[in-house]
Protein backbone atom coordinates (compact mmCIF):
# COMPACT_ATOMS: atom_id res chain seq x y z
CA UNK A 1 41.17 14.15 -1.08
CA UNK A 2 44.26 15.70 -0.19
CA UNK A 3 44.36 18.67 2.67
CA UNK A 4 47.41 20.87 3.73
CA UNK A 5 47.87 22.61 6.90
CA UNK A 6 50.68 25.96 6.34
CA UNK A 7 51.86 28.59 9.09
CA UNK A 8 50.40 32.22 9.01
CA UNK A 9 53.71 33.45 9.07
CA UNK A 10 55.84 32.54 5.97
CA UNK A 11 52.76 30.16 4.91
CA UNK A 12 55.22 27.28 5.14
CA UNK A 13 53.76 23.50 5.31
CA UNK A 14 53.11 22.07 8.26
CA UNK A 15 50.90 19.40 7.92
CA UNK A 16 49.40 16.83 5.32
CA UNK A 17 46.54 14.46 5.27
CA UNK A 18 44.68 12.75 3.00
CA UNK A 19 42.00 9.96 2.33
CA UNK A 20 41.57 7.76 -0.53
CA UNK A 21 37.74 6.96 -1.58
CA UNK A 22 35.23 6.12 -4.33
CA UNK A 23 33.33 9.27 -2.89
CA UNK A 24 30.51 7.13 -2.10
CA UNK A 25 30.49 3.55 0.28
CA UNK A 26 34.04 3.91 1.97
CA UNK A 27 36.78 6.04 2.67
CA UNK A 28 40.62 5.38 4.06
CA UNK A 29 42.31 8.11 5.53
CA UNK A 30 45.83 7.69 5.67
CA UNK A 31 49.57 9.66 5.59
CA UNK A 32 48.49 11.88 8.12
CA UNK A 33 51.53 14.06 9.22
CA UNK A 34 52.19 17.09 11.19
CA UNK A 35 56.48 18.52 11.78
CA UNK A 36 57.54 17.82 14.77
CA UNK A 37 57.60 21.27 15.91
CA UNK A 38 53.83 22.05 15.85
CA UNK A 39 53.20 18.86 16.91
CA UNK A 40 50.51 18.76 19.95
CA UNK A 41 48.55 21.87 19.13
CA UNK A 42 45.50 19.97 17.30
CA UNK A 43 46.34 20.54 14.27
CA UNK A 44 46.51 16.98 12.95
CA UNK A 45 43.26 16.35 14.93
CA UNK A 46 41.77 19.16 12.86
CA UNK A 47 42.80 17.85 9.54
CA UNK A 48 41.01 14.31 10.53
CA UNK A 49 38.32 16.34 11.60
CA UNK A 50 37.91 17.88 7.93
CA UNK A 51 38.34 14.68 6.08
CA UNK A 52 35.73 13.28 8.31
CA UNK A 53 33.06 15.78 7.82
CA UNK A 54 33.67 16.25 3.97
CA UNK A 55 33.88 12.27 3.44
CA UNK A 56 30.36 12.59 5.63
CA UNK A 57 28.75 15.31 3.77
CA UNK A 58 29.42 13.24 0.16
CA UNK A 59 27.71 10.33 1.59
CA UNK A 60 30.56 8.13 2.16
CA UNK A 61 29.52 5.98 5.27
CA UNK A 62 32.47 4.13 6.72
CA UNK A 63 35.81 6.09 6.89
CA UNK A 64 39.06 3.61 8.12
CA UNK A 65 42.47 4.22 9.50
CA UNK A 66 45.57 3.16 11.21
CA UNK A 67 47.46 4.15 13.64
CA UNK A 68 50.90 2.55 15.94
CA UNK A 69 50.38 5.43 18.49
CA UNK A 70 47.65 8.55 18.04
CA UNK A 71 44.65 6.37 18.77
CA UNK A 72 43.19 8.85 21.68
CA UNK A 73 43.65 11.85 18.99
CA UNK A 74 40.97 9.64 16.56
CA UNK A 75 38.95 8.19 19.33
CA UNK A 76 38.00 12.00 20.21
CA UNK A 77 37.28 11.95 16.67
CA UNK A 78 34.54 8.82 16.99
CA UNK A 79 37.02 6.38 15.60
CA UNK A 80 36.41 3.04 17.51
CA UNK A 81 38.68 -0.35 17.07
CA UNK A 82 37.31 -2.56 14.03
CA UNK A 83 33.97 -3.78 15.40
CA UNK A 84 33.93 -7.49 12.64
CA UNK A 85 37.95 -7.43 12.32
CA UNK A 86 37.05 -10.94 10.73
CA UNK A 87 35.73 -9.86 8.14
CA UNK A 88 39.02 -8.02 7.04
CA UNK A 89 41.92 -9.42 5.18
CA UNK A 90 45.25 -7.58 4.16
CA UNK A 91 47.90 -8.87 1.64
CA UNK A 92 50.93 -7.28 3.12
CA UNK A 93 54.09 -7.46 0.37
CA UNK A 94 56.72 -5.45 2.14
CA UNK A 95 58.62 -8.09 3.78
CA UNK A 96 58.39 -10.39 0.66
CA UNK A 97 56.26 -12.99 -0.84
């Protein structure tokens, strides 16, 4: 599910977001972005907001994300820290094998 955000002016892009899912048991939303110059105005908030609630009204569960620093903007949303982080492994390849 991919979702765009554009100005009412020149209807230039402002924002992206999207989530990746099977549509039905879980759902990652991930590359949110907003420019730097409408930045603070809600408007990445309100693209979270809209993944949420579609990925809700298919059925889908249990919605992830990550963050390094917007975590109040998706606890407002009802995010909450990994409650069984344990039961969670990654295979991370970008610094090498």
């Amino acid at each position: 599910m991919v979702y765009g955000a554009y100005t009412d002016g020149d209807g230039g892009q402002v924002g992206f977001a999207r989530a990746v899912t099977d549509g039905s048991t879980f759902g990652w939303i991930c590359d949110v972005y907003v420019e730097r110059a409408v930045r603070g105005r809600g408007l990445g908030r309100a693209m979270v907001a809209s993944l949420r609630d579609d990925l809700f009204d298919l059925g889908v569960p249990r919605l992830i994300l990550a963050t390094r620093d917007a975590h109040g903007v998706y606890a407002a949303l009802g995010f909450t820290p990994v409650a069984d982080a344990e039961q969670w492994m990654e295979l991370d390849t970008r610094f090498g094998r």
